[in-house]
PDB file of N, CA and C in Angstrom:
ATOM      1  N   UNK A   1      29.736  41.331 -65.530  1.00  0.00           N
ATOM      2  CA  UNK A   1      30.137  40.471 -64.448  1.00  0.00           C
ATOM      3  C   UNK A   1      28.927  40.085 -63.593  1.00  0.00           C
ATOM      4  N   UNK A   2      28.196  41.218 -63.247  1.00  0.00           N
ATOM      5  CA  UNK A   2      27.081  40.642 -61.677  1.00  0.00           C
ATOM      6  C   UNK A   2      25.944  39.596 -63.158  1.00  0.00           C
ATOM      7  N   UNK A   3      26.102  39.254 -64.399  1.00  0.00           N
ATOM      8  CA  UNK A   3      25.292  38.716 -65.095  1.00  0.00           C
ATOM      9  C   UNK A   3      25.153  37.346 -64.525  1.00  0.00           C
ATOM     10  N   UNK A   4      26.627  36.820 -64.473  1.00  0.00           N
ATOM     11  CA  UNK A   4      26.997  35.976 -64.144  1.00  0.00           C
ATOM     12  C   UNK A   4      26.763  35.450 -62.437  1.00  0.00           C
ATOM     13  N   UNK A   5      26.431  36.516 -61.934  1.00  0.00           N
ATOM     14  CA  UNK A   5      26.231  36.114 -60.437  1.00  0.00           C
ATOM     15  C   UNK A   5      24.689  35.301 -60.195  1.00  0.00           C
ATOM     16  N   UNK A   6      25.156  34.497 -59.439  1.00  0.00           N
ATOM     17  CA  UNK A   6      24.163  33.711 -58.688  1.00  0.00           C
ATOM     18  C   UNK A   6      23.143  34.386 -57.859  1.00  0.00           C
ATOM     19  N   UNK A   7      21.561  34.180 -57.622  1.00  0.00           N
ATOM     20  CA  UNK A   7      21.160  35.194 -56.272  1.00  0.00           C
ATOM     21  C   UNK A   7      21.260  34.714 -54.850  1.00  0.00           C
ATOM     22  N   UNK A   8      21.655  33.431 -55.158  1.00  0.00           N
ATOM     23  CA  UNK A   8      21.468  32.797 -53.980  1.00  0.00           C
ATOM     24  C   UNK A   8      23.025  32.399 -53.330  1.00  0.00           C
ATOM     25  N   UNK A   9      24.072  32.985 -53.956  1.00  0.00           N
ATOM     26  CA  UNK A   9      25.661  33.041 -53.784  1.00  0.00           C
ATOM     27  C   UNK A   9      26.151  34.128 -53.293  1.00  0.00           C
ATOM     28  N   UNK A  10      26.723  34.944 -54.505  1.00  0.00           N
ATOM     29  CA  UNK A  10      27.142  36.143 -53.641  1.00  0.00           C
ATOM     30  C   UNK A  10      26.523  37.237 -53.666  1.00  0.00           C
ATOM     31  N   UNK A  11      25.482  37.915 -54.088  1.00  0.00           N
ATOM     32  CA  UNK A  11      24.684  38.641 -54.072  1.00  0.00           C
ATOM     33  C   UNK A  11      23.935  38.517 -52.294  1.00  0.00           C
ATOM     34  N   UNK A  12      23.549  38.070 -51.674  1.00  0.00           N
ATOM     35  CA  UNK A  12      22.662  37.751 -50.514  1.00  0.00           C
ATOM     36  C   UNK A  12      24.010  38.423 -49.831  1.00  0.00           C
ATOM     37  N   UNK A  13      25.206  38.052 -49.377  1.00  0.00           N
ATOM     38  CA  UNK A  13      25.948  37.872 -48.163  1.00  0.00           C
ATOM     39  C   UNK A  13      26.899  39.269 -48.747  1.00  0.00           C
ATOM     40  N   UNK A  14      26.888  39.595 -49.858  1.00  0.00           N
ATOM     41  CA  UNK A  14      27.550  41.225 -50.512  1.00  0.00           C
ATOM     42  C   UNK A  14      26.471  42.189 -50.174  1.00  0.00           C
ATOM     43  N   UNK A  15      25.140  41.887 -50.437  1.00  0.00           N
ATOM     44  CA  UNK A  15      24.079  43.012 -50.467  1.00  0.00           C
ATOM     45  C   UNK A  15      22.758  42.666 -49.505  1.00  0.00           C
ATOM     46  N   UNK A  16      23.331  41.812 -48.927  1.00  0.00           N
ATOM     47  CA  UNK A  16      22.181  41.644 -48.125  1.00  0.00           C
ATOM     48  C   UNK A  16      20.829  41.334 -48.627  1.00  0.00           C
ATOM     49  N   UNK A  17      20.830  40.852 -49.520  1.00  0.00           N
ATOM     50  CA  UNK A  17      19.459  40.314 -50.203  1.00  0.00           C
ATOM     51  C   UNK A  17      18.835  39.111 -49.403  1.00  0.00           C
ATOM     52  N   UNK A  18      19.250  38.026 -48.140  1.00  0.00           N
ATOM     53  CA  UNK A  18      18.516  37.038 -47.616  1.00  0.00           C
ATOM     54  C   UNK A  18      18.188  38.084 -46.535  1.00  0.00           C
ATOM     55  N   UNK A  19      17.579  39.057 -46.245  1.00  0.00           N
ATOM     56  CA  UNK A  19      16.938  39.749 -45.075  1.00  0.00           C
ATOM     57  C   UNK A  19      15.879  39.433 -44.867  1.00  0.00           C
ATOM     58  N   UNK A  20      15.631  38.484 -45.610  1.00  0.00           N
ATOM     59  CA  UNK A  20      14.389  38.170 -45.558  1.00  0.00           C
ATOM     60  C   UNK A  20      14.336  36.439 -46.167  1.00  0.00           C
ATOM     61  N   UNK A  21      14.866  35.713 -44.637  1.00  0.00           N
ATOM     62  CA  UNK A  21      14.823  34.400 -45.084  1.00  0.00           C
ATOM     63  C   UNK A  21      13.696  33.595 -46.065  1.00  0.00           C
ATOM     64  N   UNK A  22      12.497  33.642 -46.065  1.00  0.00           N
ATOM     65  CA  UNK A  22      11.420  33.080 -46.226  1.00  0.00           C
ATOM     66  C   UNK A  22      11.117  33.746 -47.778  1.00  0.00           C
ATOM     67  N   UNK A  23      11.889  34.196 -48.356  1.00  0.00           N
ATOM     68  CA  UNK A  23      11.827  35.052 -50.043  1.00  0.00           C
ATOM     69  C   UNK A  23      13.039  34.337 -50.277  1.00  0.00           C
ATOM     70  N   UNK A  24      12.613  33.813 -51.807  1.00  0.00           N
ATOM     71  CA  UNK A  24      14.046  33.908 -52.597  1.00  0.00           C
ATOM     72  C   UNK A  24      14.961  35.097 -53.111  1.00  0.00           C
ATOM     73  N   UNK A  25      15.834  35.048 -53.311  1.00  0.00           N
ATOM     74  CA  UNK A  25      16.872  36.162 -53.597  1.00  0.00           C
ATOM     75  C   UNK A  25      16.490  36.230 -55.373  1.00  0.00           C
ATOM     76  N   UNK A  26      16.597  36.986 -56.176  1.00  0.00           N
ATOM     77  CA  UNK A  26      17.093  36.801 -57.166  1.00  0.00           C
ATOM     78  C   UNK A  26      17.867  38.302 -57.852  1.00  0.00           C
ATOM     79  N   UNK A  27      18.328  37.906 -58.699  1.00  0.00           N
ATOM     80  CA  UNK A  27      18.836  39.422 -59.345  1.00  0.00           C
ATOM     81  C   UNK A  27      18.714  39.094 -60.906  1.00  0.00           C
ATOM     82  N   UNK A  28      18.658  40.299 -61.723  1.00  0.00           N
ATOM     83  CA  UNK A  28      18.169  41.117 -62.574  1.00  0.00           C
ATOM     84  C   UNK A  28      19.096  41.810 -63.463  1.00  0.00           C
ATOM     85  N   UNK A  29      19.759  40.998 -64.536  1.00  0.00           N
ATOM     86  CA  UNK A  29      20.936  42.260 -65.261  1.00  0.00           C
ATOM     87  C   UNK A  29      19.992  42.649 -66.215  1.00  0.00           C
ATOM     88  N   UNK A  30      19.887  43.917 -66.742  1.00  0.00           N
ATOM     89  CA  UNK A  30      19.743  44.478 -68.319  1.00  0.00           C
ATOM     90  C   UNK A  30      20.189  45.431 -68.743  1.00  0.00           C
ATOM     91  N   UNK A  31      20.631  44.769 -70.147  1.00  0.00           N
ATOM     92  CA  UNK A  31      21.217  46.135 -70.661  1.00  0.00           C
ATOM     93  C   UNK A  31      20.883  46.786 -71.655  1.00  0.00           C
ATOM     94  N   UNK A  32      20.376  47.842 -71.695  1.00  0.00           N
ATOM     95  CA  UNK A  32      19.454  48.657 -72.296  1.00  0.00           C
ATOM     96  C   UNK A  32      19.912  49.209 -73.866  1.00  0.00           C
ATOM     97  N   UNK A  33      21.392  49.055 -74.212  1.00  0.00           N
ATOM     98  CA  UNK A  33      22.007  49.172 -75.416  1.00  0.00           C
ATOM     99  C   UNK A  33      21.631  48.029 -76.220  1.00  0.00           C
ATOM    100  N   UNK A  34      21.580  46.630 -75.573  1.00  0.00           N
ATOM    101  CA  UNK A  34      20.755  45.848 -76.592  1.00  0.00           C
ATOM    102  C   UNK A  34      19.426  45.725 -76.466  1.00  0.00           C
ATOM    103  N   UNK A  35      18.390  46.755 -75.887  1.00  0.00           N
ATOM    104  CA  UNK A  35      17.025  46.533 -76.119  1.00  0.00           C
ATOM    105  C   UNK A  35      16.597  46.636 -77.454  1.00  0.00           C
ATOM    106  N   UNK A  36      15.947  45.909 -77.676  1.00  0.00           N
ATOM    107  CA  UNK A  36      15.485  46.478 -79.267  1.00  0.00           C
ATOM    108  C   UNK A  36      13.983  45.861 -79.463  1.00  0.00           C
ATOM    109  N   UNK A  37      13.023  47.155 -79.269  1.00  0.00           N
ATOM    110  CA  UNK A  37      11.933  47.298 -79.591  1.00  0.00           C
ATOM    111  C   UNK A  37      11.034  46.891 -80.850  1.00  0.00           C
ATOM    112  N   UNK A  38      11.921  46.940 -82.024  1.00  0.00           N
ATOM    113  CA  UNK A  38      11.601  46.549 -82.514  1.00  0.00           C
ATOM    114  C   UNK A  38      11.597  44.785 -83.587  1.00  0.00           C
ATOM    115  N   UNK A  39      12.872  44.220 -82.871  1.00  0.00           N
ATOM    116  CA  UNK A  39      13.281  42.780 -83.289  1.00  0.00           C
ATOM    117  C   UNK A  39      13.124  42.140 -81.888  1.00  0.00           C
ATOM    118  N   UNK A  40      13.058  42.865 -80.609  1.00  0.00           N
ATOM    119  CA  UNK A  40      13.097  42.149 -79.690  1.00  0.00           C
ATOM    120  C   UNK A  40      14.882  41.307 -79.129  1.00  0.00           C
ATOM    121  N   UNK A  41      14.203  41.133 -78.359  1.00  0.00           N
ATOM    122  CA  UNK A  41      16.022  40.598 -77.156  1.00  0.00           C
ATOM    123  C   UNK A  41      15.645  39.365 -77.201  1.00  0.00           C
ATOM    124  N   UNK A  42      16.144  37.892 -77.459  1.00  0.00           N
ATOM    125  CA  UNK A  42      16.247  37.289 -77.408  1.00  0.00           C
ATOM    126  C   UNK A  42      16.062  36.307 -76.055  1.00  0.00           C
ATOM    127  N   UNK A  43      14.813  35.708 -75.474  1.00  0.00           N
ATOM    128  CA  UNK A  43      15.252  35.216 -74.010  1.00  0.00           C
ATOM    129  C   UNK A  43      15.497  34.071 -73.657  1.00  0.00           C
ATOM    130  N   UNK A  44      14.401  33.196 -74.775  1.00  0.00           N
ATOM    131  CA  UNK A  44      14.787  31.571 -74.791  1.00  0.00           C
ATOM    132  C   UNK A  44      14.031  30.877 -75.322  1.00  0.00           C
ATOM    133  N   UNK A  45      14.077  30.162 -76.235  1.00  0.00           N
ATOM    134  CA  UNK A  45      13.467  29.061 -77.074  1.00  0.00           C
ATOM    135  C   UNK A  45      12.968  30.337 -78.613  1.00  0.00           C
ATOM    136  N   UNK A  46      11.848  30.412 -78.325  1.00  0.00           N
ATOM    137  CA  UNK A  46      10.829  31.214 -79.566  1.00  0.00           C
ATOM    138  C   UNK A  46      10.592  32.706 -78.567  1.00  0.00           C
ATOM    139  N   UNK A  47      11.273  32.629 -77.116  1.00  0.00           N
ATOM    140  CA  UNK A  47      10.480  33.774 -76.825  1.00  0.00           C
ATOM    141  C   UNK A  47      11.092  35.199 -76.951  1.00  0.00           C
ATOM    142  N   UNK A  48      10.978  36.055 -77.270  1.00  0.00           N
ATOM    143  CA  UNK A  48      11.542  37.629 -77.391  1.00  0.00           C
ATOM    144  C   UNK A  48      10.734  38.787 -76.381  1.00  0.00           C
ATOM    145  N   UNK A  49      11.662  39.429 -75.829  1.00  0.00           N
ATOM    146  CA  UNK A  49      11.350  40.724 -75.320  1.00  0.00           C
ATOM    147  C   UNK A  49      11.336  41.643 -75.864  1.00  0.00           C
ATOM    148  N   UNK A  50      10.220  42.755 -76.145  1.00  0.00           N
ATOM    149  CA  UNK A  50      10.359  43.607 -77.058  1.00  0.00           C
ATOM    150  C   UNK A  50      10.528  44.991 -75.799  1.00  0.00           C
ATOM    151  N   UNK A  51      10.339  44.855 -74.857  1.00  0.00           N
ATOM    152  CA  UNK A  51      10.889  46.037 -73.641  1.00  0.00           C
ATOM    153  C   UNK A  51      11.682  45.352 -72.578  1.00  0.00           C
ATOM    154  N   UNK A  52      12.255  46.470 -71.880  1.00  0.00           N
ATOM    155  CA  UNK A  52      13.345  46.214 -70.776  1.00  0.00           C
ATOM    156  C   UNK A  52      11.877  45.583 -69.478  1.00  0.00           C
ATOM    157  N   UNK A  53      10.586  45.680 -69.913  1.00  0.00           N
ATOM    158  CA  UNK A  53       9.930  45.143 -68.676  1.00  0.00           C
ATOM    159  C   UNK A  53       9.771  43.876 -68.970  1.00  0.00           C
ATOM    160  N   UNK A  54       9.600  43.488 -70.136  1.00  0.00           N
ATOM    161  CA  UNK A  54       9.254  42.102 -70.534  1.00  0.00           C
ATOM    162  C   UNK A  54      10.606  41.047 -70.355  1.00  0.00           C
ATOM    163  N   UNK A  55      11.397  41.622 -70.651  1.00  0.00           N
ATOM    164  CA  UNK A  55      13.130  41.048 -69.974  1.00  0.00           C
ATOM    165  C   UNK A  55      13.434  40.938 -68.933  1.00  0.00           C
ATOM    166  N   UNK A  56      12.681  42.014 -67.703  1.00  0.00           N
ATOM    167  CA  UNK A  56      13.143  42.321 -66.268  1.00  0.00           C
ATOM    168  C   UNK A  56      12.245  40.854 -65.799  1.00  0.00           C
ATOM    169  N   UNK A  57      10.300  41.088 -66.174  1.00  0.00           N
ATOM    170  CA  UNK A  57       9.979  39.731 -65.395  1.00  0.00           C
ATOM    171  C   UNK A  57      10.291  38.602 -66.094  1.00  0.00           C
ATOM    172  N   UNK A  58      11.153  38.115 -67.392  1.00  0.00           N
ATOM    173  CA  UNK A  58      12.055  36.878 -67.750  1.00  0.00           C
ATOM    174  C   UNK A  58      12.939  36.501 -66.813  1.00  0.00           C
ATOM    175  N   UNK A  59      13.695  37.775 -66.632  1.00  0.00           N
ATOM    176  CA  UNK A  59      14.655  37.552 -65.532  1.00  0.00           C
ATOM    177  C   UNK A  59      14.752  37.526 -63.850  1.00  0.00           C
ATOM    178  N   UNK A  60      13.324  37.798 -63.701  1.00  0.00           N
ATOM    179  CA  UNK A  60      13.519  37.437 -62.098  1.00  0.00           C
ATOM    180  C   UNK A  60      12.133  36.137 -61.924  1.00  0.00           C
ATOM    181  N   UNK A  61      11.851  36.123 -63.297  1.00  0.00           N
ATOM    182  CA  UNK A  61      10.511  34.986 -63.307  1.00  0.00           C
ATOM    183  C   UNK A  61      10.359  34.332 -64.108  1.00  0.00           C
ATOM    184  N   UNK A  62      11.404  33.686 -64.664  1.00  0.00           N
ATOM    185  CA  UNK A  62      11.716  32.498 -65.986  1.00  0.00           C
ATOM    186  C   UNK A  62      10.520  33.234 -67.200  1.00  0.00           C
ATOM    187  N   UNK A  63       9.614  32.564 -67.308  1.00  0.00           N
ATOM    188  CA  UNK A  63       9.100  32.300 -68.523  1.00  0.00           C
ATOM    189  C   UNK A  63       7.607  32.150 -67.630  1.00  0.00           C
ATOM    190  N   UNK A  64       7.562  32.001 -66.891  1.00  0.00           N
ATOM    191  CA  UNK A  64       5.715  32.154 -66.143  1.00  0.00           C
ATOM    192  C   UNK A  64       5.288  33.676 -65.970  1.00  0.00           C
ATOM    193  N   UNK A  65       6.397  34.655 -65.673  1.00  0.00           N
ATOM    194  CA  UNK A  65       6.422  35.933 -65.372  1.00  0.00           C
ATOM    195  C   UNK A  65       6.822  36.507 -66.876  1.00  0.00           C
ATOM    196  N   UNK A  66       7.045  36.020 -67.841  1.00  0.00           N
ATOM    197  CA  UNK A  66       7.247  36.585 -68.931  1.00  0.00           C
ATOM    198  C   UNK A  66       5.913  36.484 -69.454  1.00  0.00           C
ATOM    199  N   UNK A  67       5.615  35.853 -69.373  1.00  0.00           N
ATOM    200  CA  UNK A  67       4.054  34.930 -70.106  1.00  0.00           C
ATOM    201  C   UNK A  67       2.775  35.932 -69.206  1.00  0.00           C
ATOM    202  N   UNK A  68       3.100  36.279 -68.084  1.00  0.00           N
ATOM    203  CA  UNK A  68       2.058  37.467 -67.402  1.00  0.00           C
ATOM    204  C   UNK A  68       2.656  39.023 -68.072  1.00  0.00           C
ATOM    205  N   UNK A  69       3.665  39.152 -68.598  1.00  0.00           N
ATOM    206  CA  UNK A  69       4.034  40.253 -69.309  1.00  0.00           C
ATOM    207  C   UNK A  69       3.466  40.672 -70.565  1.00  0.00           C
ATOM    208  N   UNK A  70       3.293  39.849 -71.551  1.00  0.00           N
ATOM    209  CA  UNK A  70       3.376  39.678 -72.864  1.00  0.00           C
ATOM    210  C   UNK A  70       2.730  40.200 -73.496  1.00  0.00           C
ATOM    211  N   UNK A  71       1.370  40.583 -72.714  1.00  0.00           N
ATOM    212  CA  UNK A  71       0.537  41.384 -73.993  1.00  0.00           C
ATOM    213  C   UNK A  71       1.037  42.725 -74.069  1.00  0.00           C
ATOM    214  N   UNK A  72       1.276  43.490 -72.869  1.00  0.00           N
ATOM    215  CA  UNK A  72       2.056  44.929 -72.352  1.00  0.00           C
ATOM    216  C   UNK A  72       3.789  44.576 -73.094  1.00  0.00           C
ATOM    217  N   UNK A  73       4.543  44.229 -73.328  1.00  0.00           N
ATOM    218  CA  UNK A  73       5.369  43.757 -73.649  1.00  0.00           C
ATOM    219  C   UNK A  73       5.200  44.051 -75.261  1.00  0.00           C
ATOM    220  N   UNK A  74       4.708  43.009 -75.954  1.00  0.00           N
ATOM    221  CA  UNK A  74       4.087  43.241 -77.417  1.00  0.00           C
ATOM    222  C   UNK A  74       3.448  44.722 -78.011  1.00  0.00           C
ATOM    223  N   UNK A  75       2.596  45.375 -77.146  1.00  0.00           N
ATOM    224  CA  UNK A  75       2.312  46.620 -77.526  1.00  0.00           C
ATOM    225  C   UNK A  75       3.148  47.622 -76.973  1.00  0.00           C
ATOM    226  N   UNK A  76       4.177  47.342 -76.157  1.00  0.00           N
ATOM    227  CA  UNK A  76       5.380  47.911 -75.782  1.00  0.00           C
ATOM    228  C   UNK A  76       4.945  49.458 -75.260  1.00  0.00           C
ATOM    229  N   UNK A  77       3.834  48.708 -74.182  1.00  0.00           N
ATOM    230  CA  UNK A  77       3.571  49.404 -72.980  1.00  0.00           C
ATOM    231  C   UNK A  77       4.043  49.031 -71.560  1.00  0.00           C
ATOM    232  N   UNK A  78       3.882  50.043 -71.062  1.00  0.00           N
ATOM    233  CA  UNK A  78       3.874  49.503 -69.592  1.00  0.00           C
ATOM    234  C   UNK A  78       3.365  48.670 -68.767  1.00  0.00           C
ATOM    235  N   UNK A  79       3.623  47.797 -67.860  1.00  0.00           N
ATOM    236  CA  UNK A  79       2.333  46.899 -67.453  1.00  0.00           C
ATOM    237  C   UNK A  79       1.647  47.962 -66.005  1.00  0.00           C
ATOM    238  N   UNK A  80       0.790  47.831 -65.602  1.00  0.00           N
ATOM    239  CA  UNK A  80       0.371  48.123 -64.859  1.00  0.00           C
ATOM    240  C   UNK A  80       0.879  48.044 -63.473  1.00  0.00           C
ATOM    241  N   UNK A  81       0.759  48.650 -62.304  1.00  0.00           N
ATOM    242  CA  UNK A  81       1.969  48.560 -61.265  1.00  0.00           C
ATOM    243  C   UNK A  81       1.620  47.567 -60.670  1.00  0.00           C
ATOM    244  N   UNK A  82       0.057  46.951 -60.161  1.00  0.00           N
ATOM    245  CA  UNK A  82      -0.350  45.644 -59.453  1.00  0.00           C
ATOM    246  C   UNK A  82       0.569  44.675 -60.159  1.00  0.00           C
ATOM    247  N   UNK A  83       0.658  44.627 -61.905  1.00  0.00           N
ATOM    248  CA  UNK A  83       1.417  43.340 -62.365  1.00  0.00           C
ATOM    249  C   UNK A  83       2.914  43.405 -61.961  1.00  0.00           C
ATOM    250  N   UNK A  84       3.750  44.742 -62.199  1.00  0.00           N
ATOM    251  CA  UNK A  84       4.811  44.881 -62.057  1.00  0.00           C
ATOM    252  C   UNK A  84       5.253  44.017 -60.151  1.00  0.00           C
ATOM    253  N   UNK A  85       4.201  44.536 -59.251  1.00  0.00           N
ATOM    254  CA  UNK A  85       4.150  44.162 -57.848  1.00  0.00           C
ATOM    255  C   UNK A  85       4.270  42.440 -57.562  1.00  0.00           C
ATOM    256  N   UNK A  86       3.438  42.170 -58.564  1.00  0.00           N
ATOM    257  CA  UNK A  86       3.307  40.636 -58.463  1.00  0.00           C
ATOM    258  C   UNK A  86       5.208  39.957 -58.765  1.00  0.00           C
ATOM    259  N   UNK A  87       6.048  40.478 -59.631  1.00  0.00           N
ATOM    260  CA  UNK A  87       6.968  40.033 -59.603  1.00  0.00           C
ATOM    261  C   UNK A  87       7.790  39.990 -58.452  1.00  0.00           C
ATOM    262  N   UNK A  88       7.627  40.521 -57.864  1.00  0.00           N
ATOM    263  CA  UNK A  88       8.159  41.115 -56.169  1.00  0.00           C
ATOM    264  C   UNK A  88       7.980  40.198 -54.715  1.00  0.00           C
ATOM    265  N   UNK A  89       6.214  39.912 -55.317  1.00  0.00           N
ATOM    266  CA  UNK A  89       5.836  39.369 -54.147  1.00  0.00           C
ATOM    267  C   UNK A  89       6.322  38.109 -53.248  1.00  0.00           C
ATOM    268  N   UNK A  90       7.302  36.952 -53.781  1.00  0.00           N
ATOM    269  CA  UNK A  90       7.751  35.870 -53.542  1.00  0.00           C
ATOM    270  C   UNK A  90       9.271  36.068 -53.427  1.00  0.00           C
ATOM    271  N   UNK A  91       9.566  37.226 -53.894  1.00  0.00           N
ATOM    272  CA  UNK A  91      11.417  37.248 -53.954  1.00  0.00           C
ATOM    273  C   UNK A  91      11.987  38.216 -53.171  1.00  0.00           C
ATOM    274  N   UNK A  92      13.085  38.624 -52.666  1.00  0.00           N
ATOM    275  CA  UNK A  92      14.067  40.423 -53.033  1.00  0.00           C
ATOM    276  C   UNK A  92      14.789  40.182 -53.992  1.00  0.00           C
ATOM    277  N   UNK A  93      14.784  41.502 -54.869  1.00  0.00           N
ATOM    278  CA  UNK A  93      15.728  41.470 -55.833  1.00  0.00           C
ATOM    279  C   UNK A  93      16.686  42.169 -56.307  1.00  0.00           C
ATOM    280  N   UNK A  94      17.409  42.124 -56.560  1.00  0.00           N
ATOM    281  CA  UNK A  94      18.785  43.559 -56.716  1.00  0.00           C
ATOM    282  C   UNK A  94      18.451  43.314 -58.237  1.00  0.00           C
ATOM    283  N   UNK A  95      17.922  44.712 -59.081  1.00  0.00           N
ATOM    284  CA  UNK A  95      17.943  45.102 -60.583  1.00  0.00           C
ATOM    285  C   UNK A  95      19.209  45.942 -60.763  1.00  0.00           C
ATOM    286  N   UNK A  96      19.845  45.747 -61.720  1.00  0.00           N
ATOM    287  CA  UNK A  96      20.826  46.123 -62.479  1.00  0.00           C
ATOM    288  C   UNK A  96      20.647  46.565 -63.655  1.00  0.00           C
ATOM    289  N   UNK A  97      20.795  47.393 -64.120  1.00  0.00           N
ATOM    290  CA  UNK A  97      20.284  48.367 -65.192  1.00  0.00           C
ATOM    291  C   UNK A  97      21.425  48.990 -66.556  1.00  0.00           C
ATOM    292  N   UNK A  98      21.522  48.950 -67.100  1.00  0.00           N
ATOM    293  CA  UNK A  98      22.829  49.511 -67.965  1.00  0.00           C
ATOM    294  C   UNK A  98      22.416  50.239 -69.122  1.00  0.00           C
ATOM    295  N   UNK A  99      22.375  51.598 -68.852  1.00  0.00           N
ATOM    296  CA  UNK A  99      22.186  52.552 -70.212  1.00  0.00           C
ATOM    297  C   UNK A  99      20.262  51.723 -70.618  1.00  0.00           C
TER     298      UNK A  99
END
């Protein structure tokens, strides 16, 4: 269900995510039963996530924040916490997590 939610609908005025007028809202579903490391998650066009991090900055950062993921992503490491930070810096975001 919250997949389907908007960040800029009901997420902000349920969770308080516009506390911070001057940031966009966004939110974050994943679900960790279809991660798959090794075929990758599907995100859009040719592109695949091969970790739940490379999916998380798809999903709160289209495809510009996937594209700063990708090499950490591909060797299906971690990114570093400055990169992880950078997804942060312009938004709030409510992550949603599943298994």
């Amino acid at each position: 269900m919250a997949g389907g939610w908007k960040g800029g609908t009901i997420c902000p005025t349920a969770w308080a995510l516009d506390s911070e007028p001057d940031k966009e809202s966004r939110v974050a579903v994943l679900d960790g039963e279809k991660s798959n490391p090794t075929g990758g998650v599907f995100l859009e066009a040719d592109a695949r996530g091969y970790t739940l991090w490379g999916e998380l900055a798809f999903r709160l950062g289209g495809m510009h924040a996937f594209h700063a993921f990708v090499d950490s992503d591909r060797q299906r490491k971690a990114p570093s916490p400055a990169r992880i930070r950078e997804l942060f810096e312009d938004c709030t975001a409510l992550i949603l997590v599943d298994r």
